[in-house]
N, C-alpha and C. Protein backbone atom coordinates (compact mmCIF):
# COMPACT_ATOMS: atom_id res chain seq x y z
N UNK A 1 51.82 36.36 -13.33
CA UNK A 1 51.62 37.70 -12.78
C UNK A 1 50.14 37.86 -12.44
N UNK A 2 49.76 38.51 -11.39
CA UNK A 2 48.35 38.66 -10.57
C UNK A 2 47.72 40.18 -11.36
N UNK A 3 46.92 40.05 -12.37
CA UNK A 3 46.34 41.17 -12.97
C UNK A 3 45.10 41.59 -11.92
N UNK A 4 44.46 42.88 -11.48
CA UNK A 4 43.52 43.51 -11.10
C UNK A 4 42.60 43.94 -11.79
N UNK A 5 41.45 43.92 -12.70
CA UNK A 5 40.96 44.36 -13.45
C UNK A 5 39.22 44.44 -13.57
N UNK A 6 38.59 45.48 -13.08
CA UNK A 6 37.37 45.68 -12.58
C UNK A 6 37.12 45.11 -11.61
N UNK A 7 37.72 45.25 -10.63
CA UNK A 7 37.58 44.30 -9.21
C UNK A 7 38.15 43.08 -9.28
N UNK A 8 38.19 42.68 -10.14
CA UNK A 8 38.17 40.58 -10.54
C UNK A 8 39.66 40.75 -10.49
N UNK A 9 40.23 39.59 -9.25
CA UNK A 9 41.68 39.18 -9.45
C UNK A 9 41.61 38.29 -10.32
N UNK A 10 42.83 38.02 -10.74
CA UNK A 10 43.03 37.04 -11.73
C UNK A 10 44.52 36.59 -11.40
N UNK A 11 44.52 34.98 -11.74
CA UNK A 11 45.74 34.26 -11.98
C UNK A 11 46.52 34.50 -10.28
N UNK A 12 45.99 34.10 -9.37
CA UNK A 12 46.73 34.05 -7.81
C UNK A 12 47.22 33.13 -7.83
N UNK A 13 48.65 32.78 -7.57
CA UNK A 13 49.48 31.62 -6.88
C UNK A 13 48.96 31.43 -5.76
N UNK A 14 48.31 30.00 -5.39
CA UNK A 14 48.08 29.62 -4.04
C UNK A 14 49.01 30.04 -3.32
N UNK A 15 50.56 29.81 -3.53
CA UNK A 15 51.42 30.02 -2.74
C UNK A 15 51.09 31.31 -2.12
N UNK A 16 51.45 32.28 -2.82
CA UNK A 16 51.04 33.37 -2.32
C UNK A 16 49.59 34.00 -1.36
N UNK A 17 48.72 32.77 -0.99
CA UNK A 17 47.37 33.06 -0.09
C UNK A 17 48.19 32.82 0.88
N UNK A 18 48.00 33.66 2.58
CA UNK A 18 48.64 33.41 3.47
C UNK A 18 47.10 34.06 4.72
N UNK A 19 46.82 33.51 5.89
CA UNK A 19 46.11 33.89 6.44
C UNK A 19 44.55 33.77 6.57
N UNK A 20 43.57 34.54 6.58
CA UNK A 20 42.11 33.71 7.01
C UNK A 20 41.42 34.19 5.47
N UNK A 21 41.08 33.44 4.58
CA UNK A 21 40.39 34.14 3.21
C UNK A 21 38.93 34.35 4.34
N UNK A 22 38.25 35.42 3.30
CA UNK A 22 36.89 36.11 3.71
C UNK A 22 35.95 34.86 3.04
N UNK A 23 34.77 34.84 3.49
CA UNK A 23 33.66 34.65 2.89
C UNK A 23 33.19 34.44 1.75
N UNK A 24 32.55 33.84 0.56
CA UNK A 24 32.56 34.38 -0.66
C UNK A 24 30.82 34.07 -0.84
N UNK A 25 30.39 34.80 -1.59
CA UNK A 25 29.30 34.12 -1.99
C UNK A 25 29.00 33.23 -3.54
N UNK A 26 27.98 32.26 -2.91
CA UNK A 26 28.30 31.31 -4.06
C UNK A 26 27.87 31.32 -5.03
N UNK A 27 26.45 32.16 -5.24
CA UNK A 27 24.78 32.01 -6.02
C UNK A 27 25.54 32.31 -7.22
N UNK A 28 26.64 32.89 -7.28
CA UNK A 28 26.91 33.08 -8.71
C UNK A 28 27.93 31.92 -9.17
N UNK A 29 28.04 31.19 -9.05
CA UNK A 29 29.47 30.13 -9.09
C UNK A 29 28.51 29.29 -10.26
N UNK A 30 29.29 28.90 -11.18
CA UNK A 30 28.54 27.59 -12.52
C UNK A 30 29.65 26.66 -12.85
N UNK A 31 29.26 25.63 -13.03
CA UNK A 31 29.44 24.49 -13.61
C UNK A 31 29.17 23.64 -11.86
N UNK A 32 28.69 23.73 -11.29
CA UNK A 32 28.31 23.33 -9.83
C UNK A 32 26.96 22.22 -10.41
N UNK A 33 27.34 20.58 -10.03
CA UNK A 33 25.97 20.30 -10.37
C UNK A 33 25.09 20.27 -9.10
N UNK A 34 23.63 20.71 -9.32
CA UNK A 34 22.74 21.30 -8.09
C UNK A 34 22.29 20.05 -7.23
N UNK A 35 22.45 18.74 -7.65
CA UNK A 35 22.51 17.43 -6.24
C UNK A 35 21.17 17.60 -6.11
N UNK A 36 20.94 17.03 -4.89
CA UNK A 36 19.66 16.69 -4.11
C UNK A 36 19.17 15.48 -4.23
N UNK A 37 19.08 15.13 -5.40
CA UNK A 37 18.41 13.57 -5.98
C UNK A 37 19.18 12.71 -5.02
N UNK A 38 18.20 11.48 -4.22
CA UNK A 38 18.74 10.34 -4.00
C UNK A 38 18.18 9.94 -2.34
N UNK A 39 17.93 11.65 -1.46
CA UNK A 39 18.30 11.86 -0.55
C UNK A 39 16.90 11.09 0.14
N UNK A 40 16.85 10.42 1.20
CA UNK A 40 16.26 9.89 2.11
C UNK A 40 15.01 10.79 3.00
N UNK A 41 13.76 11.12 2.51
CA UNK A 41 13.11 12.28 2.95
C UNK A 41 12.38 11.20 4.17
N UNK A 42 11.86 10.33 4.02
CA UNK A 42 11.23 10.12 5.58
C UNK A 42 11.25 8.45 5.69
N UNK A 43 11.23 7.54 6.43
CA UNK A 43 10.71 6.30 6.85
C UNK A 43 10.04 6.23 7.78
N UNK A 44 9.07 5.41 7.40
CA UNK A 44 7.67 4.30 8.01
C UNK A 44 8.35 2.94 7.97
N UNK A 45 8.21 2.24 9.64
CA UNK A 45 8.65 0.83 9.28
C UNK A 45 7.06 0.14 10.67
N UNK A 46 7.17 -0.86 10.08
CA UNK A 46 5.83 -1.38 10.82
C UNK A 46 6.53 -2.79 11.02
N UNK A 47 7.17 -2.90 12.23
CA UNK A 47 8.17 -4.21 12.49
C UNK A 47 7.08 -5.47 13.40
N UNK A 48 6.36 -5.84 12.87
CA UNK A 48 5.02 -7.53 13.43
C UNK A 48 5.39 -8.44 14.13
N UNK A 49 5.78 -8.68 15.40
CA UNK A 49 6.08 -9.77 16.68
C UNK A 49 5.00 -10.50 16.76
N UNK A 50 3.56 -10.45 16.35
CA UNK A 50 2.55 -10.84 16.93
C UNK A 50 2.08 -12.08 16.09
N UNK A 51 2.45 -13.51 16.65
CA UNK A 51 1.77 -14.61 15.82
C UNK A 51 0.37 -15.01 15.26
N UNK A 52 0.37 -15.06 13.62
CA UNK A 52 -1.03 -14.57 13.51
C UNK A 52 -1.34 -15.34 12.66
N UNK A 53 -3.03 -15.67 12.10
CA UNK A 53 -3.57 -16.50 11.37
C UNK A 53 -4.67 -16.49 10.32
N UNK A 54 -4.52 -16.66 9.04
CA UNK A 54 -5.59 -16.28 8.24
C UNK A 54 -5.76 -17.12 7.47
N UNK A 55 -6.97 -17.51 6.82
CA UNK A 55 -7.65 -18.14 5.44
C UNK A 55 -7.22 -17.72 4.40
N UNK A 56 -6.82 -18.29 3.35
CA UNK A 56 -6.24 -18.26 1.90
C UNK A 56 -6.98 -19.43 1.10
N UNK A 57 -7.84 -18.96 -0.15
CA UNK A 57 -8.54 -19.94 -0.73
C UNK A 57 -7.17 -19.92 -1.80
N UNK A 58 -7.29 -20.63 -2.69
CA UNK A 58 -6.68 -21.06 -4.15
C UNK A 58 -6.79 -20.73 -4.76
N UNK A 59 -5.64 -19.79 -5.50
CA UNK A 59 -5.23 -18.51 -6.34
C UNK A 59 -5.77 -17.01 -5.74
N UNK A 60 -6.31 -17.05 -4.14
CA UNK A 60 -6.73 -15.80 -4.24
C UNK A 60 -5.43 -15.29 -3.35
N UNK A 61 -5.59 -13.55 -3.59
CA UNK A 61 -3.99 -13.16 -3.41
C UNK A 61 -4.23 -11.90 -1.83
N UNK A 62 -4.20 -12.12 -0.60
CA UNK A 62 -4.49 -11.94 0.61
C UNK A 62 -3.66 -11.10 1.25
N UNK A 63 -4.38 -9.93 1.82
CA UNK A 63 -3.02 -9.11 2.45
C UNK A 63 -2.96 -9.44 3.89
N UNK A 64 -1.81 -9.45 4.20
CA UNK A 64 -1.37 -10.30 5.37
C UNK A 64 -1.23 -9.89 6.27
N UNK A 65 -1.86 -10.00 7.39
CA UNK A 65 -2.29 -9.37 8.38
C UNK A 65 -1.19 -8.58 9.21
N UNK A 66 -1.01 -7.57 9.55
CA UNK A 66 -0.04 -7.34 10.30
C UNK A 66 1.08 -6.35 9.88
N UNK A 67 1.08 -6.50 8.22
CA UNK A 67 1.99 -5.82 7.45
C UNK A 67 1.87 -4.76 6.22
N UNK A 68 1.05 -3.75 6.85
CA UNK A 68 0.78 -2.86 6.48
C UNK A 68 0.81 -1.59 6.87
N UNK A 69 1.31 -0.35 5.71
CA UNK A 69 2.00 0.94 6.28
C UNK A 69 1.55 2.07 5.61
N UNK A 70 1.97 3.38 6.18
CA UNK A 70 1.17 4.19 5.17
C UNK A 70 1.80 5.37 5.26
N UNK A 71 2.45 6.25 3.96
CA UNK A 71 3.41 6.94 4.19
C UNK A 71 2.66 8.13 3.38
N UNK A 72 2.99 9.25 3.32
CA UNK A 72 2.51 10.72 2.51
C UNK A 72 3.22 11.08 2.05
N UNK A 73 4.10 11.35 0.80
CA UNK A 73 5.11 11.99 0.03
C UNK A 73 5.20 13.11 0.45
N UNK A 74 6.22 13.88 0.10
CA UNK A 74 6.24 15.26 0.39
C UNK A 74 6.67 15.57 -1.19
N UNK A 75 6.29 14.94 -2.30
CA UNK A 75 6.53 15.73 -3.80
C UNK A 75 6.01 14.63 -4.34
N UNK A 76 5.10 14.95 -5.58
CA UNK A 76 4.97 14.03 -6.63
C UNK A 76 5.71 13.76 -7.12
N UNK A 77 7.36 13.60 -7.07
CA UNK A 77 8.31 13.31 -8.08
C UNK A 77 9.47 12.00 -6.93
N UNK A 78 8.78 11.85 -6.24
CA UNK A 78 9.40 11.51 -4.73
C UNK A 78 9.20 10.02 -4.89
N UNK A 79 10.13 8.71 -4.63
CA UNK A 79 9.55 7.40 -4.69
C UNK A 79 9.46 6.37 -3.68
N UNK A 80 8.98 6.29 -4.00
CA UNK A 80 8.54 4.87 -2.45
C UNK A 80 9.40 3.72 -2.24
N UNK A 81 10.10 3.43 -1.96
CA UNK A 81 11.31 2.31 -1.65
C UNK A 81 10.13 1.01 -0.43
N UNK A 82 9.45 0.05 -1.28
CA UNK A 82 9.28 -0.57 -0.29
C UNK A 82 10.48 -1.80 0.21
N UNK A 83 10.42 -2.21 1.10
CA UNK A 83 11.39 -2.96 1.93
C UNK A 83 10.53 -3.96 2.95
N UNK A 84 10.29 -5.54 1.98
CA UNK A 84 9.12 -6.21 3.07
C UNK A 84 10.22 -7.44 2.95
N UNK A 85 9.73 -8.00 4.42
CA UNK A 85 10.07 -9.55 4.69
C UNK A 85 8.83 -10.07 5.47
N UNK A 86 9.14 -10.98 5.12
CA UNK A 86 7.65 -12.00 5.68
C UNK A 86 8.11 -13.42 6.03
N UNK A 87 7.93 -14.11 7.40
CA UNK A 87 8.01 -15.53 8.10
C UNK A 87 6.91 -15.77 8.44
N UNK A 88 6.88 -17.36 7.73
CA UNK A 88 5.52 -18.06 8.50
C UNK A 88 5.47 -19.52 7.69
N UNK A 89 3.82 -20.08 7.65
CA UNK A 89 3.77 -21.49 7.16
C UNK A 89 2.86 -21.43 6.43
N UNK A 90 2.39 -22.19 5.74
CA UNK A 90 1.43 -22.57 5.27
C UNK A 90 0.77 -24.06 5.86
N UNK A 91 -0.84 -24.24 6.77
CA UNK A 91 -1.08 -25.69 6.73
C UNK A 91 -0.79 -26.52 5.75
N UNK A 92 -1.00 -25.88 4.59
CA UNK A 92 -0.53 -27.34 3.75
C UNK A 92 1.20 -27.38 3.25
N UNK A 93 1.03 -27.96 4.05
CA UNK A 93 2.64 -28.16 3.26
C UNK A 93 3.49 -28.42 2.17
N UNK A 94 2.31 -28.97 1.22
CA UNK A 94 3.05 -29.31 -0.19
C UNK A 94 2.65 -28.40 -0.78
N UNK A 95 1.80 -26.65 -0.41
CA UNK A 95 1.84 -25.13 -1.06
C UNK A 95 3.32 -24.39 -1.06
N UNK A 96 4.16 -24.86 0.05
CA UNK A 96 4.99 -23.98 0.37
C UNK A 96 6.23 -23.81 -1.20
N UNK A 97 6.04 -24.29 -2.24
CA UNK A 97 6.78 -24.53 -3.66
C UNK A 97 6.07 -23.69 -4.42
N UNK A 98 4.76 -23.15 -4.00
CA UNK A 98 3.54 -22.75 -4.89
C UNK A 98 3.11 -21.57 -4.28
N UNK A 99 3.98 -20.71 -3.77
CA UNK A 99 3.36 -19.49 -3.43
C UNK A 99 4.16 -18.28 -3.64
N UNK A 100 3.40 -17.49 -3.19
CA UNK A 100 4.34 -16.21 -3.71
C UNK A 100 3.74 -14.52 -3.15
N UNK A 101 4.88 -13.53 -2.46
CA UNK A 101 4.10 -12.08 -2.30
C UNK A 101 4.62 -11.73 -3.24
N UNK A 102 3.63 -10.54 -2.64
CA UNK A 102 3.57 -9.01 -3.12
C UNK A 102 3.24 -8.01 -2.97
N UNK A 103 2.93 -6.70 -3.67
CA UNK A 103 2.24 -5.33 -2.31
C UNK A 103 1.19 -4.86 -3.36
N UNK A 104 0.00 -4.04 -2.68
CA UNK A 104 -0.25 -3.44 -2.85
C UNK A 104 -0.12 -2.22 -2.51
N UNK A 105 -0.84 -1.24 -3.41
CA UNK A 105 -0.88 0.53 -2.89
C UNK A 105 -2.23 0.50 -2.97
N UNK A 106 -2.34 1.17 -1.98
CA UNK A 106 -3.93 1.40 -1.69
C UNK A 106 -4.86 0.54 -2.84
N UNK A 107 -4.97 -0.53 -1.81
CA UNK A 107 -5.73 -1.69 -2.75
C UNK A 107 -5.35 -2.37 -3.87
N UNK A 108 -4.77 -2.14 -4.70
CA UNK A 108 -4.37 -2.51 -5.94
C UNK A 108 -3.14 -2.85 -6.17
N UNK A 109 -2.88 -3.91 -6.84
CA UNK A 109 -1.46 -4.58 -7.25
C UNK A 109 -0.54 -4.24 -7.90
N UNK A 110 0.71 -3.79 -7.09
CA UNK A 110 1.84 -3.17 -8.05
C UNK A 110 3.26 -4.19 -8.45
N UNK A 111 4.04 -3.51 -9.23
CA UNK A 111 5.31 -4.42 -9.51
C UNK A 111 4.96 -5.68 -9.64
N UNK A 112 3.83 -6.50 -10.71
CA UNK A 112 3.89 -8.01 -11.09
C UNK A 112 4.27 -8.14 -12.44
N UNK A 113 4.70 -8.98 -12.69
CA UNK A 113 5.56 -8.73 -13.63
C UNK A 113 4.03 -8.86 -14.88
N UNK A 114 4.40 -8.24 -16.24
CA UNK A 114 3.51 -8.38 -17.60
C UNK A 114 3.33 -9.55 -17.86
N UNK A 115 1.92 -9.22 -18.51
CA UNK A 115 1.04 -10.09 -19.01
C UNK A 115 1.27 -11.77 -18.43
N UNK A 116 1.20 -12.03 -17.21
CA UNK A 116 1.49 -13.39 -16.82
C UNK A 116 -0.34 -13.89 -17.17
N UNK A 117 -1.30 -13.48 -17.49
CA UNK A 117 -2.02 -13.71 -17.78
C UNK A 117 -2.41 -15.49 -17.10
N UNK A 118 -2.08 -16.53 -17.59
CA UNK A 118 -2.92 -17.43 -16.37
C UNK A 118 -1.87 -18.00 -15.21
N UNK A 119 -0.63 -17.52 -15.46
CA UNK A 119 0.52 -17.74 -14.99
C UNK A 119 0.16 -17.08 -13.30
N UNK A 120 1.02 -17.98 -12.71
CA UNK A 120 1.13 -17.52 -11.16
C UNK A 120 2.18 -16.14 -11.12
N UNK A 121 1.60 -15.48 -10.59
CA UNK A 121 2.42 -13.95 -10.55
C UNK A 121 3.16 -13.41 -9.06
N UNK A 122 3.62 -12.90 -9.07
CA UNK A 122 4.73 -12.00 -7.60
C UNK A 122 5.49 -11.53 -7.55
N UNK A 123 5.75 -10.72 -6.61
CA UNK A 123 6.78 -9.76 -6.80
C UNK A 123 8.23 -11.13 -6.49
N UNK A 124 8.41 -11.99 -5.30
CA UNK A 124 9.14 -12.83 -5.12
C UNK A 124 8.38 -14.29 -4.63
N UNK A 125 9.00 -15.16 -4.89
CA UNK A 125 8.27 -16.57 -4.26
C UNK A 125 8.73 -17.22 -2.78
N UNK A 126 8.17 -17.44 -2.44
CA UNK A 126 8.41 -18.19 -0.82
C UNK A 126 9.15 -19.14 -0.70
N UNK A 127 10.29 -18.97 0.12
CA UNK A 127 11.09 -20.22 -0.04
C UNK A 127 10.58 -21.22 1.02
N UNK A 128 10.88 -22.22 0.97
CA UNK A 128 9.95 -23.08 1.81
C UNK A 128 11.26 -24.14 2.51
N UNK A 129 10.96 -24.39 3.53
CA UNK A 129 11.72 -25.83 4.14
C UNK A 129 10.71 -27.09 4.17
N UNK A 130 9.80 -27.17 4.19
CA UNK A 130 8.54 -28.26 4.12
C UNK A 130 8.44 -28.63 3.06
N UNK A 131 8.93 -28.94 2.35
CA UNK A 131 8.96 -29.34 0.58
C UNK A 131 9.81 -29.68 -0.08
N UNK A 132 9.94 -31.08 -0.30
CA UNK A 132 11.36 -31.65 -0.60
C UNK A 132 11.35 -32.83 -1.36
N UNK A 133 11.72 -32.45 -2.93
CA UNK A 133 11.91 -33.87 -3.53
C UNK A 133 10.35 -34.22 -4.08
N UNK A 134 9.52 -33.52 -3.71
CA UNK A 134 8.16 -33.90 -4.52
C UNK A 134 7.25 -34.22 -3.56
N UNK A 135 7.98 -34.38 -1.94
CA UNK A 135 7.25 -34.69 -0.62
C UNK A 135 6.71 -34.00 0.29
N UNK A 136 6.08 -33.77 1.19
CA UNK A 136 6.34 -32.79 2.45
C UNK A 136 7.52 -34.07 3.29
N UNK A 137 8.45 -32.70 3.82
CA UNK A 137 9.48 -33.46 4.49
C UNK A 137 9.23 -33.57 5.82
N UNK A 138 10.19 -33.93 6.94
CA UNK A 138 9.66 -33.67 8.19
C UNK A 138 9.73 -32.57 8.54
N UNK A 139 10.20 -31.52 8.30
CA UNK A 139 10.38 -30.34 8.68
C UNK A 139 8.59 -29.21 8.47
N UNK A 140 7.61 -30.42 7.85
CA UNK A 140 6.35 -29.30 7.61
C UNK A 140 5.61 -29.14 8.87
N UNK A 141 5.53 -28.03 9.00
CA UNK A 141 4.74 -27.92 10.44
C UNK A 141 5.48 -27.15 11.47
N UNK A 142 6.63 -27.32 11.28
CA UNK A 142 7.64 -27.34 12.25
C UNK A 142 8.88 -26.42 11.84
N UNK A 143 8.87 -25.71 11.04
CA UNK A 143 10.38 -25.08 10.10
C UNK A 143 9.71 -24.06 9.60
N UNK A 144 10.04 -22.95 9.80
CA UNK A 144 9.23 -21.48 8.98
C UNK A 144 9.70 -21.26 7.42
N UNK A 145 8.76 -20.96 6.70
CA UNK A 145 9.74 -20.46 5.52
C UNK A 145 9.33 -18.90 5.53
N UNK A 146 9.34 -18.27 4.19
CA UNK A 146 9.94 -17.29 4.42
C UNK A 146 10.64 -16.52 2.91
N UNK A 147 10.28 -15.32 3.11
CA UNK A 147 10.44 -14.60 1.95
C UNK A 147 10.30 -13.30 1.95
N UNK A 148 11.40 -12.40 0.90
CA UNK A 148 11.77 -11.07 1.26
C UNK A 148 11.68 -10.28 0.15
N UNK A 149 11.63 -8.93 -0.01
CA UNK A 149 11.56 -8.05 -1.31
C UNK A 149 12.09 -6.76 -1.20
N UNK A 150 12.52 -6.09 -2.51
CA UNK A 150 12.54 -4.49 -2.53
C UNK A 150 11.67 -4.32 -3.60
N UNK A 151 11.08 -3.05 -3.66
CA UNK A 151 10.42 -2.78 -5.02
C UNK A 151 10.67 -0.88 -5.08
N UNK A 152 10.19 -0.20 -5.74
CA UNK A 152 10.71 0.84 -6.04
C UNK A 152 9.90 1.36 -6.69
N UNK A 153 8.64 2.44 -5.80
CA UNK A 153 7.02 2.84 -6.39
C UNK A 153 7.50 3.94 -6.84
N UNK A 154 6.70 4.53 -8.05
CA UNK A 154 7.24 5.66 -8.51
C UNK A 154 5.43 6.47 -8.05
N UNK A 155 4.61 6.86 -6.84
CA UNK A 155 3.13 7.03 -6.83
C UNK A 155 2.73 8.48 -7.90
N UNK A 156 3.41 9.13 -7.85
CA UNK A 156 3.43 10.25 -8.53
C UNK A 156 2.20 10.87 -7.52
N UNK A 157 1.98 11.18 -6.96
CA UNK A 157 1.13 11.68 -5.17
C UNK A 157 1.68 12.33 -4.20
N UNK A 158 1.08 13.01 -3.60
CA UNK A 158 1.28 13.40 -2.39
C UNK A 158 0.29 13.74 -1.18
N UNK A 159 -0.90 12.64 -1.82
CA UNK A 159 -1.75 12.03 -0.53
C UNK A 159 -1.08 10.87 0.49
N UNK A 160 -2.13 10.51 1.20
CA UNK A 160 -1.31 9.37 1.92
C UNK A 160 -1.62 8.11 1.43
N UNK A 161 -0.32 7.33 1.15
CA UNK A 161 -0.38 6.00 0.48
C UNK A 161 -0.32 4.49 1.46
N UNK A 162 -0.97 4.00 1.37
CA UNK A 162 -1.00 2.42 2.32
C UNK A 162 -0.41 1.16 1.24
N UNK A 163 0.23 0.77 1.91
CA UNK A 163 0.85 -0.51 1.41
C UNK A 163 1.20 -1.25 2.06
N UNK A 164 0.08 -2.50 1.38
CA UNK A 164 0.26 -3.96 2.27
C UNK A 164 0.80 -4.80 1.20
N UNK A 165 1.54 -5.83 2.12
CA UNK A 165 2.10 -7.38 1.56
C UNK A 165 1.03 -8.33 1.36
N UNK A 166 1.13 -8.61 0.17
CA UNK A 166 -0.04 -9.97 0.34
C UNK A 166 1.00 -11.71 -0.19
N UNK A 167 0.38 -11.99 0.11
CA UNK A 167 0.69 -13.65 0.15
C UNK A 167 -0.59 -14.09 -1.03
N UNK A 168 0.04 -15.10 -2.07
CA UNK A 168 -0.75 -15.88 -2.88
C UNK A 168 -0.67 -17.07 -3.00
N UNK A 169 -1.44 -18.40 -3.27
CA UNK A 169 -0.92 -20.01 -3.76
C UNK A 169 -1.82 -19.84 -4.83
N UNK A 170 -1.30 -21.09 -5.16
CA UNK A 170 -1.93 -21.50 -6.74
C UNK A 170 -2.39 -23.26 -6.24
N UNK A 171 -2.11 -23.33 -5.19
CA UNK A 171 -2.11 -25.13 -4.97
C UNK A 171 -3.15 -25.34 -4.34
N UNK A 172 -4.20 -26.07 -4.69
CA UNK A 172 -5.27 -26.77 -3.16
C UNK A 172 -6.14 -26.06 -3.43
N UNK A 173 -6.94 -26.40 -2.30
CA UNK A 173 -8.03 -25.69 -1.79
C UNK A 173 -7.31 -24.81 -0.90
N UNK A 174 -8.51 -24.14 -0.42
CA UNK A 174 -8.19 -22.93 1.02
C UNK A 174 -7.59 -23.94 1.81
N UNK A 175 -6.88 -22.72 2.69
CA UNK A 175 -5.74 -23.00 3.72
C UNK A 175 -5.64 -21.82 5.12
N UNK A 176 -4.56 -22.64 5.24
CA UNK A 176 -4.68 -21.72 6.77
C UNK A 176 -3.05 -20.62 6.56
N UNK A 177 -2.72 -19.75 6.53
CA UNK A 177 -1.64 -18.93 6.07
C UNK A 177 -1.15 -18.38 7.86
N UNK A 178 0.28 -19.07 8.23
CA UNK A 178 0.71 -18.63 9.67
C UNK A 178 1.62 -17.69 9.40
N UNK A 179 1.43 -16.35 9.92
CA UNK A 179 2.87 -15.56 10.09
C UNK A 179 3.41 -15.56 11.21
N UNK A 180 4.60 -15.35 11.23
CA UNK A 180 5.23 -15.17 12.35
C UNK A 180 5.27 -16.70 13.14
N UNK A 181 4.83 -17.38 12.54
CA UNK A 181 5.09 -18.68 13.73
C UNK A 181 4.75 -19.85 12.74
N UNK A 182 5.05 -21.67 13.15
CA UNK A 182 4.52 -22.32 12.63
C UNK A 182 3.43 -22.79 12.65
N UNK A 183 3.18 -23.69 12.01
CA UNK A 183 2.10 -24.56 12.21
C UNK A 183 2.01 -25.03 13.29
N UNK A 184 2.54 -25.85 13.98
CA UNK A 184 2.00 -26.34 15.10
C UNK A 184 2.69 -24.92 16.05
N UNK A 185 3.36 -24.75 16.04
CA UNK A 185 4.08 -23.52 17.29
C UNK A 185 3.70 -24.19 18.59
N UNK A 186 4.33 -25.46 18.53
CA UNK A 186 4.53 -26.45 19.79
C UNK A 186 5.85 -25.55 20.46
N UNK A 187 5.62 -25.73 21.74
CA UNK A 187 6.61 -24.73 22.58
C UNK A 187 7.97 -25.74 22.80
N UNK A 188 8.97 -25.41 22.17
CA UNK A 188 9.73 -26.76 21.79
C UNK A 188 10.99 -26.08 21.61
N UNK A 189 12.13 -26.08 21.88
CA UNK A 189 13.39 -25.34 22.04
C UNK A 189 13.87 -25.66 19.73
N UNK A 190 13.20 -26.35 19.57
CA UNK A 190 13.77 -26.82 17.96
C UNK A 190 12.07 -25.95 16.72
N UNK A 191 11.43 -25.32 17.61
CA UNK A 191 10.37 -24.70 16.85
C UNK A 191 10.56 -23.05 17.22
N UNK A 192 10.26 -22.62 15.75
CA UNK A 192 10.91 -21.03 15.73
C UNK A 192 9.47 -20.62 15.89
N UNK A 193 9.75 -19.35 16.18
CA UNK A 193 9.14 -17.70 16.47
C UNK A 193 9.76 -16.49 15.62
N UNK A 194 9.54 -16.48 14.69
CA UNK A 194 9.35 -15.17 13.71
C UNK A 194 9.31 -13.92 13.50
N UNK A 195 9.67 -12.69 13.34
CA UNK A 195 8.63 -11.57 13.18
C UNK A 195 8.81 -11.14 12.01
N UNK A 196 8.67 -10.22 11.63
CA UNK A 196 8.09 -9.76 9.95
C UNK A 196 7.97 -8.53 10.20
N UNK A 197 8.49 -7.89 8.56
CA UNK A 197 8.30 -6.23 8.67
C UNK A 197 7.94 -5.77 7.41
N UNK A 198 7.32 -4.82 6.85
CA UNK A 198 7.39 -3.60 5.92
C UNK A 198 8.01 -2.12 6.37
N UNK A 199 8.85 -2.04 5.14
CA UNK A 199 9.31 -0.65 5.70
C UNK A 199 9.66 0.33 4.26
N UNK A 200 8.36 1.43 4.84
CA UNK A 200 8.77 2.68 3.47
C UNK A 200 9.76 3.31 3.58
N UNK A 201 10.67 3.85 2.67
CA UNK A 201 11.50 4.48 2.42
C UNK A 201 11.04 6.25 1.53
N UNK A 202 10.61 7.01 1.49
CA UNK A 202 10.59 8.50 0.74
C UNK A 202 11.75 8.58 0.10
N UNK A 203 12.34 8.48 -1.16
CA UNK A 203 13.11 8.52 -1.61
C UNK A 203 13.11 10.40 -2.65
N UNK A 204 13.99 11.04 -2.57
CA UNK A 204 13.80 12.58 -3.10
C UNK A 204 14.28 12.00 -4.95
N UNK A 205 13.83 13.21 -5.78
CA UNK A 205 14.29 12.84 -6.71
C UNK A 205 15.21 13.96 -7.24
């Protein structure tokens, strides 16, 4: 039975709704959970076509030309979703087993893992095709390798933040570090061409 009592219906058989219901307002409605968290507030992507070339001494950790972005939160509670891939070579070919990225935020090194203290550190390591069995194979010079990441900044900011990929070895002396292309990048239907990206994500919380 449908009681009336201070305005408030109570106990309606759906059956019995027939026709257009009105409007209701909601601000008073509870047990509603209030959402928002998760939601996608802005992307920065900085997508690199351009074949490029830099110096890398031994163990020092180099941001790589080309792949760097810079995003502004809109809340200190807001997180940074980075999203990098990186193609290229190394001249030496028997580094490509021995290297490894990672990002910074404005200058400084995030997400490496604790206390690696004399240990080689990164967010991920470079997979390599030039390195095989303890050799350089034929493929050095000539075969890109190549390596990809997510990481997940928590800046607690809402200035504007820059974040670059850097590239590290632990092998040799200085070297020559190719993105986007190989070593020789002989114009050759069996030699690749590359590109490479970073891309921020604003994640809401």
């Amino acid at each position: 039975m449908t009681k009336v009592t201070n305005n408030i219906i109570e106990a309606v058989d759906a059956s019995k709704l027939t026709g257009t219901l009105p409007a209701i307002d909601g601000s008073n409605l509870t047990g509603i959970e209030s959402g928002g968290g998760g939601k996608i507030l802005q992307v920065v992507s900085v997508h690199d076509v351009t074949p490029r070339s830099q110096t890398v001494a031994s163990t020092e950790r180099v941001n790589i030309s080309g792949l760097t972005a810079s995003i502004t939160p809109s809340s200190t509670s807001s997180k940074i979703l980075i999203s990098a891939r990186w193609n290229g070579e190394n001249s030496d070919s028997a580094r490509t087993h021995d290297a490894v990225l990672g990002v910074r935020r404005d200058g400084t090194d995030i997400g490496l893992p604790s206390a690696p203290a004399s240990r080689f550190a990164g967010i991920t390591q470079v997979l390599g095709n030039a390195y095989n069995g303890g050799s350089a194979s034929a493929e050095a010079g000539s075969t890109m390798d190549g390596g990809s990441f997510e990481y997940l900044d928590s800046p607690n900011s809402v200035s504007n933040l820059t974040y670059t990929i850097t590239y590290c070895t632990s092998f040799g002396n200085s070297s020559t570090v190719y993105t986007n292309r190989t070593v020789s990048d002989s114009d050759h239907s069996y030699i690749e061409r590359l590109t490479s990206s970073i891309t921020l994500w604003e994640i809401g919380a």
